[in-house]
C-alpha atoms as a PDB file:
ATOM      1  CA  UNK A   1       0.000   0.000   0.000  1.00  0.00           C
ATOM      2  CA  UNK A   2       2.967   2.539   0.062  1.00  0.00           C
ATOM      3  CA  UNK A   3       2.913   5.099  -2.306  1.00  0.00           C
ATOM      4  CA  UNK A   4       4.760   7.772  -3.352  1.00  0.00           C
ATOM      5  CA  UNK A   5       3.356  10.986  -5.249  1.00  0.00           C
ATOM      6  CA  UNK A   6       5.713  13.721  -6.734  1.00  0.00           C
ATOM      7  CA  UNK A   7       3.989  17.117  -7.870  1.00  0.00           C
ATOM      8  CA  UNK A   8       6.134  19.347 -10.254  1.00  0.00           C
ATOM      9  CA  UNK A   9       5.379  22.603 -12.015  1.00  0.00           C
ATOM     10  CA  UNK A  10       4.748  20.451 -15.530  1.00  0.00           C
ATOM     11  CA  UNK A  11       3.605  17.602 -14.604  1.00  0.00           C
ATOM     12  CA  UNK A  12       2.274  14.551 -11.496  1.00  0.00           C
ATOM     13  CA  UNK A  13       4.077  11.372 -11.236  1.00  0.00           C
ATOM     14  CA  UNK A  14       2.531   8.477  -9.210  1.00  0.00           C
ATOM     15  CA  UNK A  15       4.516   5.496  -7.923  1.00  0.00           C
ATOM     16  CA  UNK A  16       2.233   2.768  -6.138  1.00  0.00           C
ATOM     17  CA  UNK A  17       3.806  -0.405  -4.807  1.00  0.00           C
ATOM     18  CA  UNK A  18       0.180  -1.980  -5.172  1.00  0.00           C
ATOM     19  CA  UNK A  19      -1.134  -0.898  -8.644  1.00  0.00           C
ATOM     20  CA  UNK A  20       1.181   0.331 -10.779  1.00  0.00           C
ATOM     21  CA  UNK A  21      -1.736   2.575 -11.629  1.00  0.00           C
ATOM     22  CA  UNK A  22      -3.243   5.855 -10.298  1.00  0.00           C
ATOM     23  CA  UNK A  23      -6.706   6.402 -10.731  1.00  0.00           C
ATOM     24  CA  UNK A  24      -8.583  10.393 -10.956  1.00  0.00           C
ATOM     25  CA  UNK A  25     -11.518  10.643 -10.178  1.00  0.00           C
ATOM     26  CA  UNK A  26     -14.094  13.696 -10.391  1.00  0.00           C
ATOM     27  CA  UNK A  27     -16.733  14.208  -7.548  1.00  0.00           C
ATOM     28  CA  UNK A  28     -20.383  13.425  -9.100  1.00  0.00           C
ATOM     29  CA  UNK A  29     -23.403  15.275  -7.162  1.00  0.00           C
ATOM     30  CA  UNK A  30     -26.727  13.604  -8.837  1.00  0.00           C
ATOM     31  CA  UNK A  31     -29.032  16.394  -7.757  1.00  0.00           C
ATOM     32  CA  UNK A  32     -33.084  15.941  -7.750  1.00  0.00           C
ATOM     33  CA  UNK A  33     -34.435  19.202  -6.619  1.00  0.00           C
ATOM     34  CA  UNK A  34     -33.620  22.750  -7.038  1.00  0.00           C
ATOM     35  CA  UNK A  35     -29.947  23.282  -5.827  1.00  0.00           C
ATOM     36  CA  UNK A  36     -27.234  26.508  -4.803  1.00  0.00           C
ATOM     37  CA  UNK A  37     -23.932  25.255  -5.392  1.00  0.00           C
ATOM     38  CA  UNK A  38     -21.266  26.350  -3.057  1.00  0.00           C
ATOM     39  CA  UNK A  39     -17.443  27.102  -3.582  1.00  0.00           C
ATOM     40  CA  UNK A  40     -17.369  23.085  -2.229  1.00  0.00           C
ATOM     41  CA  UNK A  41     -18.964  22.339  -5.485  1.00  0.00           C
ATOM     42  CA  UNK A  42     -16.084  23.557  -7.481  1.00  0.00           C
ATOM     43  CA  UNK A  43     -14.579  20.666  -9.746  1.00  0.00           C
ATOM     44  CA  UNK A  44     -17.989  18.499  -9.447  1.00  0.00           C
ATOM     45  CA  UNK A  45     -19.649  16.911 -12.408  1.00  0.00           C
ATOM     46  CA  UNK A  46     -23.654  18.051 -11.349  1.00  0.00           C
ATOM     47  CA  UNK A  47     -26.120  15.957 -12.843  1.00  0.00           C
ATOM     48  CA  UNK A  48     -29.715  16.914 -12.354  1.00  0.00           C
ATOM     49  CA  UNK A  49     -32.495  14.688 -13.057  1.00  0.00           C
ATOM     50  CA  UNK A  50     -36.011  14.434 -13.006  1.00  0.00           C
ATOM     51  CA  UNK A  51     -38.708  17.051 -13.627  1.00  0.00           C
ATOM     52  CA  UNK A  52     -36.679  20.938 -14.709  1.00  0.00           C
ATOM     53  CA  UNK A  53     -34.467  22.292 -12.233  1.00  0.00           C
ATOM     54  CA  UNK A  54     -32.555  25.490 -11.435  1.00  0.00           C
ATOM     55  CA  UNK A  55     -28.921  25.423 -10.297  1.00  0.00           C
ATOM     56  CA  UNK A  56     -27.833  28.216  -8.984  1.00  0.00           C
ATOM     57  CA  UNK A  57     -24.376  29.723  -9.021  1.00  0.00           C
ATOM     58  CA  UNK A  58     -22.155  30.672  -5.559  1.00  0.00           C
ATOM     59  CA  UNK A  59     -21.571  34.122  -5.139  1.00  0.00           C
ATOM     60  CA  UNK A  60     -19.669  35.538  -8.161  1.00  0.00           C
ATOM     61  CA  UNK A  61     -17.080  37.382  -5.765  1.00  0.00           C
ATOM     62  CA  UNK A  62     -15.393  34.681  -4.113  1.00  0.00           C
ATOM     63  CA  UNK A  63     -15.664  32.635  -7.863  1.00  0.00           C
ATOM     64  CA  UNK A  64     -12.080  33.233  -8.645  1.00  0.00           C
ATOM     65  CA  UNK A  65     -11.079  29.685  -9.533  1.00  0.00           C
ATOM     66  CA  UNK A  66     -14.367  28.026  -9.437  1.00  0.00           C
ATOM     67  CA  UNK A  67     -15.513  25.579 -11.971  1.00  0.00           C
ATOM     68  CA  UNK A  68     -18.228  22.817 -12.153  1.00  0.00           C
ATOM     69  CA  UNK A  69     -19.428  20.705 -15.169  1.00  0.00           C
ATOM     70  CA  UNK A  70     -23.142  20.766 -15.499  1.00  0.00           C
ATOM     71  CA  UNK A  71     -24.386  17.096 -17.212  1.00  0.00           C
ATOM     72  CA  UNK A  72     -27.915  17.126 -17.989  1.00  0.00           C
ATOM     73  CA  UNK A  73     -29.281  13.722 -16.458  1.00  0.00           C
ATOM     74  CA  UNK A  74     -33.104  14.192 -17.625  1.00  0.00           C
ATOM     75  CA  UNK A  75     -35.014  15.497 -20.602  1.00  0.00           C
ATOM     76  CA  UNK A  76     -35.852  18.368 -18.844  1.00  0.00           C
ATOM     77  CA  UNK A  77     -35.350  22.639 -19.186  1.00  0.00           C
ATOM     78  CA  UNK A  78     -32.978  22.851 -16.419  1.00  0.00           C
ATOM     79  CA  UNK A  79     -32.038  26.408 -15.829  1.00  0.00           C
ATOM     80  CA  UNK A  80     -28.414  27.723 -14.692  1.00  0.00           C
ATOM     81  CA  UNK A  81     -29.224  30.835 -12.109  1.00  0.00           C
ATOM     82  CA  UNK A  82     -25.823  33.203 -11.905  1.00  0.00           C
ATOM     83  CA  UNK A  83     -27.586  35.222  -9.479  1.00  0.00           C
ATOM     84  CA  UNK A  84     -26.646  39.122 -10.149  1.00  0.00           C
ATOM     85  CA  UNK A  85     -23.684  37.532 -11.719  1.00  0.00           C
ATOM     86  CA  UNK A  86     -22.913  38.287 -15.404  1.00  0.00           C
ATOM     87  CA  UNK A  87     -22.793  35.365 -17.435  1.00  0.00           C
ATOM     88  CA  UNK A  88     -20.262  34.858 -20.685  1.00  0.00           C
ATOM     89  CA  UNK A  89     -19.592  32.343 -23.411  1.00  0.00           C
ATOM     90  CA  UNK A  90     -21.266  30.202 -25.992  1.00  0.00           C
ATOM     91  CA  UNK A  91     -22.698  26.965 -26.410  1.00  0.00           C
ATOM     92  CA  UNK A  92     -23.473  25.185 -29.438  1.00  0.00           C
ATOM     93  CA  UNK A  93     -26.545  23.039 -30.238  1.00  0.00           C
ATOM     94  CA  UNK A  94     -28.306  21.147 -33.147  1.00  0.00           C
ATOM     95  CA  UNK A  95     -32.099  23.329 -32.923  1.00  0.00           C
ATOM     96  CA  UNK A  96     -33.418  20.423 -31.948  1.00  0.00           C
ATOM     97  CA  UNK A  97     -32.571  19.029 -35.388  1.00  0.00           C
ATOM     98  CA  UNK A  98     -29.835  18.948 -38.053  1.00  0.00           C
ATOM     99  CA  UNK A  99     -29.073  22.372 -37.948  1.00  0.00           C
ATOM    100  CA  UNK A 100     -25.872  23.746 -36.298  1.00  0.00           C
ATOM    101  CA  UNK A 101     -25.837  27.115 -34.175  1.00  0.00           C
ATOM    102  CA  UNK A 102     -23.785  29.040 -31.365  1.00  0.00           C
ATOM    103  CA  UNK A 103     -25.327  30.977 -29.521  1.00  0.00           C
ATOM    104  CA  UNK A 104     -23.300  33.980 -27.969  1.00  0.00           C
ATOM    105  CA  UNK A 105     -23.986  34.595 -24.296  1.00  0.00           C
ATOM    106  CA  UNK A 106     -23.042  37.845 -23.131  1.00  0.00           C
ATOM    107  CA  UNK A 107     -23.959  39.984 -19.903  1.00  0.00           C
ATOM    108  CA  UNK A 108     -26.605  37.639 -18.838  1.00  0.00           C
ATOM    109  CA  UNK A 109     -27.734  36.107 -15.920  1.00  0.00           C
ATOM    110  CA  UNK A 110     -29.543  32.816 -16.532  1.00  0.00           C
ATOM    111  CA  UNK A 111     -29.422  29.958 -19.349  1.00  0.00           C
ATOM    112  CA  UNK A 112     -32.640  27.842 -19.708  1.00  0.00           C
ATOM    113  CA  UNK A 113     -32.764  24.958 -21.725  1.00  0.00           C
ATOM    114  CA  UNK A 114     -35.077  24.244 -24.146  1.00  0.00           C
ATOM    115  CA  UNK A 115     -36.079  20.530 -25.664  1.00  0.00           C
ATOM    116  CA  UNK A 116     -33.380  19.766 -22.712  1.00  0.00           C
ATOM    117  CA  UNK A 117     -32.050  16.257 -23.534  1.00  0.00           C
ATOM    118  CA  UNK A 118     -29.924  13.685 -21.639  1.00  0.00           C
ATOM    119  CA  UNK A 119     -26.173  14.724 -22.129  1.00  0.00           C
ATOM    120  CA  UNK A 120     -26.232  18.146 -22.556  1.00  0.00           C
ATOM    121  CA  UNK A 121     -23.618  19.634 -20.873  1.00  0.00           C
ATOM    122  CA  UNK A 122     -22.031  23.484 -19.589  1.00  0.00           C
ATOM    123  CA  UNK A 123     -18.865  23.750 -18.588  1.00  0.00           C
ATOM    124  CA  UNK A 124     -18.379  27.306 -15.957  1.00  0.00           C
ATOM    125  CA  UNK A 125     -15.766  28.700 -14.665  1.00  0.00           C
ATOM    126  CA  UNK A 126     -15.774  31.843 -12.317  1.00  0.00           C
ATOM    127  CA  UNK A 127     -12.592  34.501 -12.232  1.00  0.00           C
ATOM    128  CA  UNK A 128     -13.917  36.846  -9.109  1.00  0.00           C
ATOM    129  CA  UNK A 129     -16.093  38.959 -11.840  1.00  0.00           C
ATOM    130  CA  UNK A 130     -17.850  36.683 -14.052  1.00  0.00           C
ATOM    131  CA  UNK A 131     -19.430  33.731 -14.805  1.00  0.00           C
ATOM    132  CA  UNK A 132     -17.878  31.709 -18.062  1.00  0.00           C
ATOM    133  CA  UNK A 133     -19.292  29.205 -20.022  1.00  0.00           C
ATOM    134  CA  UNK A 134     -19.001  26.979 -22.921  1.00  0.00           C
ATOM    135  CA  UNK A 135     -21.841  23.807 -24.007  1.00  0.00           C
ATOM    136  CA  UNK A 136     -23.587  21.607 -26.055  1.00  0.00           C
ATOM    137  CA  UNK A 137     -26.955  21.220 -26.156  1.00  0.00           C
ATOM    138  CA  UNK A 138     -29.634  19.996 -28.283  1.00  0.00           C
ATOM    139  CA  UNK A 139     -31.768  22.979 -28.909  1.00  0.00           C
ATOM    140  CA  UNK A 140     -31.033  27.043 -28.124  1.00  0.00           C
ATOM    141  CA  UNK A 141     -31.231  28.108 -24.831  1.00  0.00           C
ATOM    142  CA  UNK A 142     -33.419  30.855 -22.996  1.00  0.00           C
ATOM    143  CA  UNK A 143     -31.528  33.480 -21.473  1.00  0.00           C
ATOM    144  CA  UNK A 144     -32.233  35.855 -19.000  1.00  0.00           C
END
């Protein structure tokens, strides 16, 4: 069961008597009801399932450094609450078809899904300031 770990500026090098292997793993919170994230949150996978529910961000001025991977576990309209927080980014979806768009998200402070699907996904990350975002889904979203 010994181990050693070495952490350098480049790069992480595992040694493990017991495996030979080093598995990562990323914390996954499967939510089922409306939820505020936390700083805590930041590195989760969230998955919300079930009926349409709204995530909301953690205070945008202690975000420096914050990220979290939303995964859309239902066909639902989830919606991504930033609070008084300015949202940025894009996402790209299919319209709910064959089409390709992206969808520019600038100064705003909510994303609703619409036609939400199964594996849609938006990636944020807060710097102190703003919210920023980049997704796929399968149709365009709300926003507010």
């Amino acid at each position: 069961m010994a181990s050693n770990t070495t952490l350098c500026a480049n790069s992480v090098n595992s040694h493990s008597t017991t495996s030979g292997t080093t598995v990562f793993k990323q914390n996954v919170r499967n939510i089922s009801s409306n939820e505020s994230l936390t700083l805590a949150d930041s590195g989760a996978v969230i998955v919300p399932s079930g009926t349409a529910r709204t995530i909301t961000l953690p205070a945008v001025a202690s975000s420096a450094g914050f990220h979290v991977k939303i995964l859309m576990g239902s066909d639902a309209n989830h919606v991504v609450n930033g609070g008084g927080a300015k949202i940025q980014g894009f996402v790209y979806d299919n319209t709910n078809g064959t089409t390709h768009a992206r969808t520019a998200i600038t100064n705003k402070t909510s994303i609703t899904l619409v036609n939400g699907e199964r594996g849609d996904v938006l990636n944020i990350h807060g710097d102190g300031t703003n919210f920023y975002v980049n997704g796929i889904l399968n149709n365009t979203p709300t926003l507010g």
